[in-house]
C-alpha atoms as a PDB file:
ATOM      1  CA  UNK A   1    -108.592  76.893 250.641  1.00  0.00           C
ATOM      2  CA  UNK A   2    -108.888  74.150 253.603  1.00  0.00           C
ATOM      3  CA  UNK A   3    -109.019  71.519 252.088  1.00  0.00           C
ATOM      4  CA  UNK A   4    -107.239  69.808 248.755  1.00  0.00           C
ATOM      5  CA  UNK A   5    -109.363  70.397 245.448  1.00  0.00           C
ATOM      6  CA  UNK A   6    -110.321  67.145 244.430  1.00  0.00           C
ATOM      7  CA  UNK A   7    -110.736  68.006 240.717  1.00  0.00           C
ATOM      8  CA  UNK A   8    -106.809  67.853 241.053  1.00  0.00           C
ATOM      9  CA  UNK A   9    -106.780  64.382 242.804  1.00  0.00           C
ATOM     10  CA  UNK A  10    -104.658  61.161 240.506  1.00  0.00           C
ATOM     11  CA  UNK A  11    -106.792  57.744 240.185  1.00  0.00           C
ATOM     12  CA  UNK A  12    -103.554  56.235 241.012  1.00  0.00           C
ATOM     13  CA  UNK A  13    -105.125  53.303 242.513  1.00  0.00           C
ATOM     14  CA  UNK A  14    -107.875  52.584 240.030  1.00  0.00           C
ATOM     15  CA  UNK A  15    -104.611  52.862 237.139  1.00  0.00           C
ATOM     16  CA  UNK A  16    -102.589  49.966 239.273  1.00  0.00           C
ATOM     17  CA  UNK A  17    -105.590  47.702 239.519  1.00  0.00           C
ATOM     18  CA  UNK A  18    -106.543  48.258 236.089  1.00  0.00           C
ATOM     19  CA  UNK A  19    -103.050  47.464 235.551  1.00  0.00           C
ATOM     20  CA  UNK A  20    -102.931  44.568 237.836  1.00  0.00           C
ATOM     21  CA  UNK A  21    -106.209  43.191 236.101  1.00  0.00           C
ATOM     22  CA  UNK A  22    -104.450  43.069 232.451  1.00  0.00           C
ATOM     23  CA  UNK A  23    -101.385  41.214 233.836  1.00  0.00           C
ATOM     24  CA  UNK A  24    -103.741  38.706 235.393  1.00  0.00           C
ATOM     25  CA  UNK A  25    -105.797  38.552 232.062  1.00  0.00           C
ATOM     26  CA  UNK A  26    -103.072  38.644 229.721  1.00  0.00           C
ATOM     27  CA  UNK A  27    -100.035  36.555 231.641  1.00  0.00           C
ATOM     28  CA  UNK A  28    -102.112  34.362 234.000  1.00  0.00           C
ATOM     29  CA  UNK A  29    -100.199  31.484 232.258  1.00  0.00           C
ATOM     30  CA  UNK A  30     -97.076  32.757 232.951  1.00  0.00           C
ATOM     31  CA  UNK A  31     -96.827  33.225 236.255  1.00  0.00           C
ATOM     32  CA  UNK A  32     -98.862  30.216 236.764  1.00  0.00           C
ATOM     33  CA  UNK A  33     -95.744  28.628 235.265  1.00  0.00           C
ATOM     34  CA  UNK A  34     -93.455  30.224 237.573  1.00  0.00           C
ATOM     35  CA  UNK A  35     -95.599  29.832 240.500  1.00  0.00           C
ATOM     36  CA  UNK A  36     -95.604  26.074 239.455  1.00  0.00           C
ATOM     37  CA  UNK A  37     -91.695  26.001 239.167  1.00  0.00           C
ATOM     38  CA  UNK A  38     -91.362  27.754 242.503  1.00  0.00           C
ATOM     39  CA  UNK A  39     -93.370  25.448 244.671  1.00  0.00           C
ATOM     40  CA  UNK A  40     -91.535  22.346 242.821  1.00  0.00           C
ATOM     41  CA  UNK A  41     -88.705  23.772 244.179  1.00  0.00           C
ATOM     42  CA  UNK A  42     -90.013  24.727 247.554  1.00  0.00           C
ATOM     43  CA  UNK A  43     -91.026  21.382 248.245  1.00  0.00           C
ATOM     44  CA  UNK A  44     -88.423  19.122 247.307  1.00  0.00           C
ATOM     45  CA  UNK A  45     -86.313  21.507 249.712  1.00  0.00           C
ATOM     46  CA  UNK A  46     -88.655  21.325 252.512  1.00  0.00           C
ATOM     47  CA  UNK A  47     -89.224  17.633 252.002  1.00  0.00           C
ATOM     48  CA  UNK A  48     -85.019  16.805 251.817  1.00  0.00           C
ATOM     49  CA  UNK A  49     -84.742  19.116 255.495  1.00  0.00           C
ATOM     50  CA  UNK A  50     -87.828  17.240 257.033  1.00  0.00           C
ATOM     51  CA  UNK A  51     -85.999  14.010 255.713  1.00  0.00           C
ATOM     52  CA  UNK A  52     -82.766  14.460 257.241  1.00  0.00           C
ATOM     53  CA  UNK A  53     -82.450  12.921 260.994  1.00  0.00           C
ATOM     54  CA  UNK A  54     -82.182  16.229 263.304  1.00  0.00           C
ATOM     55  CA  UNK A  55     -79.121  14.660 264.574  1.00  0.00           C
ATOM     56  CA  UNK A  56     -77.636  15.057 260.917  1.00  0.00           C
ATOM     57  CA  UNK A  57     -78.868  18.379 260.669  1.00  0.00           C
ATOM     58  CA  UNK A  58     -77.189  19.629 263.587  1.00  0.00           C
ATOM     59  CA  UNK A  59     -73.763  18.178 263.226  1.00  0.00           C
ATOM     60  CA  UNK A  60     -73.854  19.507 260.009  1.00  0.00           C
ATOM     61  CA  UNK A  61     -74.651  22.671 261.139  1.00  0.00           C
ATOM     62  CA  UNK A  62     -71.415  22.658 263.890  1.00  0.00           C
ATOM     63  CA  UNK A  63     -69.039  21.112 261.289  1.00  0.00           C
ATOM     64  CA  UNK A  64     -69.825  24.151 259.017  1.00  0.00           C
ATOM     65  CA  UNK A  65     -70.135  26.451 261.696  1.00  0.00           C
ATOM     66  CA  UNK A  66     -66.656  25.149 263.315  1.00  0.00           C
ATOM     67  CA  UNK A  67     -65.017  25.243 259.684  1.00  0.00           C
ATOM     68  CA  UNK A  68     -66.016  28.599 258.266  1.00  0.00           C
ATOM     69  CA  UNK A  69     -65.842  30.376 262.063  1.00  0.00           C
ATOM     70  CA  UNK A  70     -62.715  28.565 262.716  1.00  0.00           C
ATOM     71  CA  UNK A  71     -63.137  27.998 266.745  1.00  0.00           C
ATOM     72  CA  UNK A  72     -64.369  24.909 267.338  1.00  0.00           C
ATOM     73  CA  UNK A  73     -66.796  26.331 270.682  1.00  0.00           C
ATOM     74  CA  UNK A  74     -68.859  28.630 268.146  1.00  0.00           C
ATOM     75  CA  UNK A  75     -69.494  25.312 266.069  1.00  0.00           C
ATOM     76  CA  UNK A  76     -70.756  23.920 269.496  1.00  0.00           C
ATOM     77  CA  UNK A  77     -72.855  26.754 270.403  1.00  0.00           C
ATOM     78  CA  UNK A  78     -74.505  27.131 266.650  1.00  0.00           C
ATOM     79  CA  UNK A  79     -74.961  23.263 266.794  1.00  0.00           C
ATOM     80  CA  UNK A  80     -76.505  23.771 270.684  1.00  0.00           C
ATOM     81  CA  UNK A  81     -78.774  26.635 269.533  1.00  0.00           C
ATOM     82  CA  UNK A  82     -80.083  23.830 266.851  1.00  0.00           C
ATOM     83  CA  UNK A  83     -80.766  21.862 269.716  1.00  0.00           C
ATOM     84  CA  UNK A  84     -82.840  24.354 271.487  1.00  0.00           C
ATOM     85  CA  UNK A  85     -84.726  24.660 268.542  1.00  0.00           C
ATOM     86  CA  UNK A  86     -85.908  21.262 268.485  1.00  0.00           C
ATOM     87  CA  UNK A  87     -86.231  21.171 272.384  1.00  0.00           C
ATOM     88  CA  UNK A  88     -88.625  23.621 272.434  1.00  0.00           C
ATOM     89  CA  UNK A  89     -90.632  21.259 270.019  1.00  0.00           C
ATOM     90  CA  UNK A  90     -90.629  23.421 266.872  1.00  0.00           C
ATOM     91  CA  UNK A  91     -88.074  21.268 264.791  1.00  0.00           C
ATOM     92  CA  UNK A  92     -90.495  20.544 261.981  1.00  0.00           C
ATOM     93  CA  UNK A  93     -92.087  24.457 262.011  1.00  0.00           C
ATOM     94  CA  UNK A  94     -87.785  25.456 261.661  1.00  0.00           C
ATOM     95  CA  UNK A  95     -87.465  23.146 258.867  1.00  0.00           C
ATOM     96  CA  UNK A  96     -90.173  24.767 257.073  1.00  0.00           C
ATOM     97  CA  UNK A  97     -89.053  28.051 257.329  1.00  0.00           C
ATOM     98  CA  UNK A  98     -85.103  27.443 256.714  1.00  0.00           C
ATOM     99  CA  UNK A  99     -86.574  25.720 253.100  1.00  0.00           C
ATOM    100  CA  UNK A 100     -88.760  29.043 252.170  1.00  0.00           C
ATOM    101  CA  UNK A 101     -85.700  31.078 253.231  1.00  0.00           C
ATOM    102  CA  UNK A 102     -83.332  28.943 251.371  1.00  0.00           C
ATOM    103  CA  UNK A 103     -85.176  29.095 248.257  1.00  0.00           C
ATOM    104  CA  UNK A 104     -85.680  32.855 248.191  1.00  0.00           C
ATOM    105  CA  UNK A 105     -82.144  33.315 248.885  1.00  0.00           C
ATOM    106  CA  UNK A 106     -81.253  31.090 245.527  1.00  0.00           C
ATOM    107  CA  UNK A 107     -83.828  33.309 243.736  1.00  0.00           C
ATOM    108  CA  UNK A 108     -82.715  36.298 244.899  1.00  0.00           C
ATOM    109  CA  UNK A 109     -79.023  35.519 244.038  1.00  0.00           C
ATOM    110  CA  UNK A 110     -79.811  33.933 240.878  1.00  0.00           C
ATOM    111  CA  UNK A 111     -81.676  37.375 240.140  1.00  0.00           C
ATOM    112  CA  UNK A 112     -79.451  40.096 242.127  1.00  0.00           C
ATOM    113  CA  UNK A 113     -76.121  38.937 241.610  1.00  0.00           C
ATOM    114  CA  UNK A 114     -76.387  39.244 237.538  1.00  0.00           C
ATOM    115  CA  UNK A 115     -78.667  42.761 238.276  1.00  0.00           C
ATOM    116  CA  UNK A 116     -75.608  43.955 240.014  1.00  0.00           C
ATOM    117  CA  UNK A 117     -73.202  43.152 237.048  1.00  0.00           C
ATOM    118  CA  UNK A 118     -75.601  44.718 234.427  1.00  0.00           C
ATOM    119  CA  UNK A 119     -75.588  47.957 236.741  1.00  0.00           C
ATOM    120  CA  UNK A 120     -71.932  48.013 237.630  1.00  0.00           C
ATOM    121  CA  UNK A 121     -71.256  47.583 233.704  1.00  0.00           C
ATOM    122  CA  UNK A 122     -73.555  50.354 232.509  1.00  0.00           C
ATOM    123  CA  UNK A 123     -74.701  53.711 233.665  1.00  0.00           C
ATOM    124  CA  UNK A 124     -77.696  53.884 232.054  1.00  0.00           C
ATOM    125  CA  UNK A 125     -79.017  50.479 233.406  1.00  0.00           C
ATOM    126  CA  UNK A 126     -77.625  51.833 237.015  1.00  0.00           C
ATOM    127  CA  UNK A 127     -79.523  55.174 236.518  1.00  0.00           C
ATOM    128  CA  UNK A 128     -82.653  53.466 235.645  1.00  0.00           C
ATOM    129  CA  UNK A 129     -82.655  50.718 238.459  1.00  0.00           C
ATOM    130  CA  UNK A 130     -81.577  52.909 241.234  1.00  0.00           C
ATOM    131  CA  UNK A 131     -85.049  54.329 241.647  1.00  0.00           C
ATOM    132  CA  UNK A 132     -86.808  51.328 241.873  1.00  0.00           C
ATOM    133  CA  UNK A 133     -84.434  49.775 244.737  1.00  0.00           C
ATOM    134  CA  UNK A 134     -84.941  52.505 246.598  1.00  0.00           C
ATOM    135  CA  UNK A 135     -88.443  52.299 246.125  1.00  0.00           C
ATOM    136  CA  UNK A 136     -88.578  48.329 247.190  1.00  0.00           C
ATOM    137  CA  UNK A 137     -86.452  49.449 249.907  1.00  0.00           C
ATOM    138  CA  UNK A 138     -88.169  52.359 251.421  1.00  0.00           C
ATOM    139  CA  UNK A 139     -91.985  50.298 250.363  1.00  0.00           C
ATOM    140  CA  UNK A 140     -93.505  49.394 253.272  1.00  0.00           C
ATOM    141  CA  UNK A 141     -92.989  45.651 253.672  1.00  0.00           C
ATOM    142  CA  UNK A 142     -97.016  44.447 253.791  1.00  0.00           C
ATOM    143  CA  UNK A 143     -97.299  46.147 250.160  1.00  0.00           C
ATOM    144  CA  UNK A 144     -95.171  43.046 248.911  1.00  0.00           C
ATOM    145  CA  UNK A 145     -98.074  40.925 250.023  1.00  0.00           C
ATOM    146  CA  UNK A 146    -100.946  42.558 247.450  1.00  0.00           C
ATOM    147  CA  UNK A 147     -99.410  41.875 244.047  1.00  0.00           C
ATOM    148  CA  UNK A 148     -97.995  38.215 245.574  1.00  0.00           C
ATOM    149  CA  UNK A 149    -101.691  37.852 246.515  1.00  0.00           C
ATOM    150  CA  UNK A 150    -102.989  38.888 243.020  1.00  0.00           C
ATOM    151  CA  UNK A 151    -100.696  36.451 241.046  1.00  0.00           C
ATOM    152  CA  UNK A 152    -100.096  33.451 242.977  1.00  0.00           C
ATOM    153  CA  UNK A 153    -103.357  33.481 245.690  1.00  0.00           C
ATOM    154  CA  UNK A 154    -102.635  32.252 248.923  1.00  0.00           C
ATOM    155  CA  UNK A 155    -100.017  29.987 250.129  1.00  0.00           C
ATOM    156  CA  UNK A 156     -95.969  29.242 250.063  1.00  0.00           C
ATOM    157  CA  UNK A 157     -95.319  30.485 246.607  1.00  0.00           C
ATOM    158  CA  UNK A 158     -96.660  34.305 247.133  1.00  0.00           C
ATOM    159  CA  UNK A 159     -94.802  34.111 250.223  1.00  0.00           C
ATOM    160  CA  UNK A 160     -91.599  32.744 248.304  1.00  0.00           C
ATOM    161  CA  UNK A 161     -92.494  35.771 245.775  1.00  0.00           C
ATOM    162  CA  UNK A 162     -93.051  38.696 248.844  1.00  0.00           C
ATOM    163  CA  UNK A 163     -89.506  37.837 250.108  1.00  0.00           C
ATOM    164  CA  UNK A 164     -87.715  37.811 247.027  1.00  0.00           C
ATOM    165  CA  UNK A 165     -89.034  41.665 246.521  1.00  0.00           C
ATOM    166  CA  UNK A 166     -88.289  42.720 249.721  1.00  0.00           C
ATOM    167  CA  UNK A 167     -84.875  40.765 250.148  1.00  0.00           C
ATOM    168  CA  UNK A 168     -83.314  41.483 246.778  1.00  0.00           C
ATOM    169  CA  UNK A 169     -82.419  44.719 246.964  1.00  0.00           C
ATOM    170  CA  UNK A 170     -78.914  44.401 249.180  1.00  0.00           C
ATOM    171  CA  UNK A 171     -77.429  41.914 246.733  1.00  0.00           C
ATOM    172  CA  UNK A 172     -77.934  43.950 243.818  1.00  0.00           C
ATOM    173  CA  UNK A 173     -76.585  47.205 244.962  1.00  0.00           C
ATOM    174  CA  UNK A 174     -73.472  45.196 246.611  1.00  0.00           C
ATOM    175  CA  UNK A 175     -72.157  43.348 243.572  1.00  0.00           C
ATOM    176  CA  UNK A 176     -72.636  46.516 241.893  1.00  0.00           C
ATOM    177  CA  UNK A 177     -70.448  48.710 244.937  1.00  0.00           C
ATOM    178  CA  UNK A 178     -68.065  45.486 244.792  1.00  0.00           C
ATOM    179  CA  UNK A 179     -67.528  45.425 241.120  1.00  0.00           C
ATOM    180  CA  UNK A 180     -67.207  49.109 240.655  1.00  0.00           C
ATOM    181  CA  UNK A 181     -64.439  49.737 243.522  1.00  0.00           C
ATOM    182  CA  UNK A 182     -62.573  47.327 241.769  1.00  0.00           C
ATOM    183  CA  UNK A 183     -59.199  49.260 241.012  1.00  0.00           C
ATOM    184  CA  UNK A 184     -59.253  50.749 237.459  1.00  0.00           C
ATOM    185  CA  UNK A 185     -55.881  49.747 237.441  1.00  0.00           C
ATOM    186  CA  UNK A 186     -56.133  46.011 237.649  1.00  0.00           C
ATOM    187  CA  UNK A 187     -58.963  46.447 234.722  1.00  0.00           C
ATOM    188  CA  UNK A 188     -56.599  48.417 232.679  1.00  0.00           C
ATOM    189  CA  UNK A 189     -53.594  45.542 233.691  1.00  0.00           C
ATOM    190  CA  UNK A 190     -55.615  42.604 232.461  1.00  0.00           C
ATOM    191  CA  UNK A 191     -57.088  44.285 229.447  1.00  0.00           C
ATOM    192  CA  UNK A 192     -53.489  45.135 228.511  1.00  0.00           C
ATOM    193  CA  UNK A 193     -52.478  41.565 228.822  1.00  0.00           C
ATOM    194  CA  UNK A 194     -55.474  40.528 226.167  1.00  0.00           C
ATOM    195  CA  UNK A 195     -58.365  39.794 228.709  1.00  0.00           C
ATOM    196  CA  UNK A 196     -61.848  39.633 227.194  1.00  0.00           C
ATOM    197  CA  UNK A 197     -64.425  41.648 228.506  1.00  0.00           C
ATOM    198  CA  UNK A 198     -65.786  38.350 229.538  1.00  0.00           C
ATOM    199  CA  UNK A 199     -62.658  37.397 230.918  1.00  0.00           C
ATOM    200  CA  UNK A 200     -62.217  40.278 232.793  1.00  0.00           C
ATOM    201  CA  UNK A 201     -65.238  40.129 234.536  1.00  0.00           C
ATOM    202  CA  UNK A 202     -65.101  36.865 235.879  1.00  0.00           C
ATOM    203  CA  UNK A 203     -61.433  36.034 236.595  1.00  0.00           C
ATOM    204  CA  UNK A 204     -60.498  39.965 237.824  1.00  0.00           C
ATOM    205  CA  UNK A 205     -63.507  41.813 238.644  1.00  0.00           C
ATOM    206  CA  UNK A 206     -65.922  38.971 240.394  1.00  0.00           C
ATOM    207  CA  UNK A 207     -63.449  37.632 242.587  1.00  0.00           C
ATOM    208  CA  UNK A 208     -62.007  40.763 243.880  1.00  0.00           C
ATOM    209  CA  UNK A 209     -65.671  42.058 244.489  1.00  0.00           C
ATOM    210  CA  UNK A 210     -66.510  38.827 246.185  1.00  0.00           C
ATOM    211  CA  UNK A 211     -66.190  39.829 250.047  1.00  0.00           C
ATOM    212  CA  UNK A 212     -68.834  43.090 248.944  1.00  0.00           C
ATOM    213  CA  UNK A 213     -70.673  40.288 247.179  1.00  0.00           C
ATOM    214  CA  UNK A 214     -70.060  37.888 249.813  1.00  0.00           C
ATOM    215  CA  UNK A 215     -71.552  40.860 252.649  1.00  0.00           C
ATOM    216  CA  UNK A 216     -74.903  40.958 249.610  1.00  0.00           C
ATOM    217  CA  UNK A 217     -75.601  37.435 250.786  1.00  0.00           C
ATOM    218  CA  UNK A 218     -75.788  37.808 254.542  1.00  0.00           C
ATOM    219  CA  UNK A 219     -77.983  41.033 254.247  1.00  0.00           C
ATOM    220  CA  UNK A 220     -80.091  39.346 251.300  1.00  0.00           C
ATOM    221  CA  UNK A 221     -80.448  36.125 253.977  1.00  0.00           C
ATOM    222  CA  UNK A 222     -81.035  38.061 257.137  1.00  0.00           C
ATOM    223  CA  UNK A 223     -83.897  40.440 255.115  1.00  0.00           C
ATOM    224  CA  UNK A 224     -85.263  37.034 253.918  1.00  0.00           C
ATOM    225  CA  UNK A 225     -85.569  36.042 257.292  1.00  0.00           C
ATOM    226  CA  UNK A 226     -86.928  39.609 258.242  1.00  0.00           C
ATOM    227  CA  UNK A 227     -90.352  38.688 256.049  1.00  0.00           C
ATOM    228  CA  UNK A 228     -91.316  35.338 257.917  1.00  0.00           C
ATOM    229  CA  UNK A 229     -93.531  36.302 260.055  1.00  0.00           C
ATOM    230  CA  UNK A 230     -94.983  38.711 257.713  1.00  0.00           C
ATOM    231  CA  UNK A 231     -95.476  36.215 254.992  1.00  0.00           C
ATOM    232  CA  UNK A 232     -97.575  34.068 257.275  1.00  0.00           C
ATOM    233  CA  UNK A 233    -100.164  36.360 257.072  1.00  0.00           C
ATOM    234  CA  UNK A 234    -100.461  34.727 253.423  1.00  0.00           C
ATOM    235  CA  UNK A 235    -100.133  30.646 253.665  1.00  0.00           C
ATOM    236  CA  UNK A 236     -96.627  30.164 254.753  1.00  0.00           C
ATOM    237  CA  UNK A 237     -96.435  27.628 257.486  1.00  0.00           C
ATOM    238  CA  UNK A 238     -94.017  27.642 259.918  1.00  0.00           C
ATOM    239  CA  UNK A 239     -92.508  29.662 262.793  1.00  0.00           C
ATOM    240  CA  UNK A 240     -93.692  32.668 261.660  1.00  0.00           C
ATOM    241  CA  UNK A 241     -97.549  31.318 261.099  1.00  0.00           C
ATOM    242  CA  UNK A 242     -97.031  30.052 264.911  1.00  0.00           C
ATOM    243  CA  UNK A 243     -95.999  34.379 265.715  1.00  0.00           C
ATOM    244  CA  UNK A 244     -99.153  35.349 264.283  1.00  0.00           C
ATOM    245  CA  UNK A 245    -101.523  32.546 265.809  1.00  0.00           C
ATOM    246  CA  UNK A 246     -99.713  33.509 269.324  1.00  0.00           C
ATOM    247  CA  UNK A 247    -100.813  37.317 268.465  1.00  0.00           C
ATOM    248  CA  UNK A 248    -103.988  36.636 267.395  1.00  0.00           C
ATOM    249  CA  UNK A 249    -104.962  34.468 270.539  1.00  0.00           C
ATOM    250  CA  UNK A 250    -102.665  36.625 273.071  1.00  0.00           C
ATOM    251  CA  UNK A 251    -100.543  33.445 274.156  1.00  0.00           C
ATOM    252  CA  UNK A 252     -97.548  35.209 275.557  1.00  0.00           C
ATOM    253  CA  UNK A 253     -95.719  31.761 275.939  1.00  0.00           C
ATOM    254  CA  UNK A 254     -96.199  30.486 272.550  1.00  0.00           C
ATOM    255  CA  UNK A 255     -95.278  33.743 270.823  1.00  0.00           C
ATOM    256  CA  UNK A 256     -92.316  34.171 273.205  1.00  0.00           C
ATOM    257  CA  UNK A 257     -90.865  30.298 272.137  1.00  0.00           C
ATOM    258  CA  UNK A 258     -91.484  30.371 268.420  1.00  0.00           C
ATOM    259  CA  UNK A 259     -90.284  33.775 268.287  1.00  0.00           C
ATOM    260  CA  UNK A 260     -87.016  32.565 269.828  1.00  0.00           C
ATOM    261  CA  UNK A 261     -86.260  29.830 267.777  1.00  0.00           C
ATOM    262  CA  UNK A 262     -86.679  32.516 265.069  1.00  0.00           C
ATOM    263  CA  UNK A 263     -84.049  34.616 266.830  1.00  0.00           C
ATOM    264  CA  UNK A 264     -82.006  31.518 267.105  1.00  0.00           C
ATOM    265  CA  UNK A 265     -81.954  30.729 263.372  1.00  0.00           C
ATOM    266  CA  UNK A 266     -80.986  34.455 262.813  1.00  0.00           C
ATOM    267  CA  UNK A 267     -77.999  34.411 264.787  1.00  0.00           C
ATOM    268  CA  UNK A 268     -76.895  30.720 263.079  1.00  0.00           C
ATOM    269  CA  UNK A 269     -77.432  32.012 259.246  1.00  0.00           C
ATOM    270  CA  UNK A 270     -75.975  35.441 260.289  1.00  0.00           C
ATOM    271  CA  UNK A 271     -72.833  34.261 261.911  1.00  0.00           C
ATOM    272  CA  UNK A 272     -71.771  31.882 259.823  1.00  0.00           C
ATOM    273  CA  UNK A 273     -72.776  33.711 256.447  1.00  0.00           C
ATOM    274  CA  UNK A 274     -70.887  36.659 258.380  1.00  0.00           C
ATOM    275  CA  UNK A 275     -67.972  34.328 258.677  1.00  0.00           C
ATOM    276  CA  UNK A 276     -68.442  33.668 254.868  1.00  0.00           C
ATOM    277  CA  UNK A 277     -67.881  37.003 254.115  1.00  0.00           C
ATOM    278  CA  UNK A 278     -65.033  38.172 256.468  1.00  0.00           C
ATOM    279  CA  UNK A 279     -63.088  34.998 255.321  1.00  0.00           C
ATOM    280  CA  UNK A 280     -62.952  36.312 251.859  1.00  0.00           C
ATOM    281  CA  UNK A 281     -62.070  39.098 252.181  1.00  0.00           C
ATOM    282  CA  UNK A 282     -59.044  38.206 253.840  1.00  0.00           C
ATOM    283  CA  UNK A 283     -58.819  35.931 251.131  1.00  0.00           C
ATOM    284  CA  UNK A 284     -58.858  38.526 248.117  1.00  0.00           C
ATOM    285  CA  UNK A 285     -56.292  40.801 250.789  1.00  0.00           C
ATOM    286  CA  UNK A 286     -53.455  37.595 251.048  1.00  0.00           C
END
């Protein structure tokens, strides 16, 4: 009575590898494929950022920040925290990680946002996928990295995958919040004036959901950023890879620097995709 019978014990693990082992058999093509269209992707991104003259990059970065923020000092300061960046001598490492982040974020969206609508349009399909975002959500965050592993090896593209997993989560349930707190009322208005269920959707429902949608994006971005350091640990260049090099060798400087230029990046994409959000809103309100 001590200790737990073992003739009761689940194989769960030998199940999920065997599991594991007949998508690899089976669909090795196919995610070869989308590994393939991923790191096309990946790379033209990364190669347009390292293209750009930093000088472009961060006047672009104040203009937007100055326009969407609408104070012309916080477009100064994001630009300035840009600067830092590349004073600190990790301009190229920054570049590489805004590219996987951008392209996760695009995934993610492309694959949340339309998640959200199926949910917020069905209770069945809500029912069902509630379970497994909680799951992603609650899963431990190096988990992501074993099936990424298993499909795409090592590298940008299983690090591209990881974050997708971990980051899409937010902009699902949001679009589905947004789109259901839409006022019954205003469905019931436009249906009664001959709107399509189509049209309905994306000329009523969609745009008044937009600032939850809108809120999706940041926390979708910021989560994105979340897994950077973590997906070093399979391929990923860039500030994060220079986090775990710093840990593994105990340089307390190093660590310290790229791990501020990480913290710097945060507070850029944050603020202004915070901005983003708060200026629709008062949008859909006027």
């Amino acid at each position: 009575m001590l200790e737990f019978p073992a003739s009761v014990s689940l194989p769960l693990a030998q199940w999920v590898d065997a599991i594991m082992s007949w998508i690899l058999v089976n669909w090795g093509v196919f995610f070869d494929a989308i590994g393939s269209g991923i790191l096309f992707g990946l790379l033209h991104i990364e190669r347009f950022l390292l293209w750009l003259p930093w000088v472009v990059v961060v006047l672009l970065v104040g203009v937007v920040a100055w326009r969407v923020m609408r104070k012309w000092w916080l477009g100064l300061l994001m630009a300035a925290f840009f600067v830092l960046i590349g004073s600190l001598g990790y301009w190229d490492l920054s570049m590489m990680t805004l590219a996987i982040i951008i392209a996760a974020v695009i995934i993610s969206l492309a694959i949340g946002i339309p998640t959200g609508i199926l949910m917020a349009r069905s209770n069945a399909a809500e029912s069902i996928l509630k379970p497994i975002l909680d799951a992603m959500q609650t899963m431990p965050s190096f988990v992501y990295l074993i099936p990424a592993l298993m499909l795409f090896g090592l590298g940008k593209v299983p690090a591209v995958f990881a974050t997708i997993i971990y980051a899409v989560p937010p902009v699902i349930r949001l679009t589905d919040v947004g789109i259901r707190q839409v006022s019954p009322n205003v469905v019931e208005a436009a249906e009664a004036f001959g709107s399509s269920a189509r049209q309905t959707l994306f000329e009523v429902q969609l745009p008044l959901a937009m600032p939850s949608i809108m809120v999706g994006v940041n926390q979708t971005t910021m989560m994105a950023l979340a897994m950077v350091v973590i997906a070093s640990m399979i391929g990923a260049r860039g500030l994060g890879l220079e986090v775990l090099l710093a840990i593994n060798r105990i340089e307390v400087g190093r660590g310290f620097a790229a791990g501020l230029c990480i913290v710097l990046l945060a507070i850029v994409i944050d603020r202004v995709t915070h901005a983003l959000a708060a200026k629709q809103e008062q949008a859909t309100l006027t």
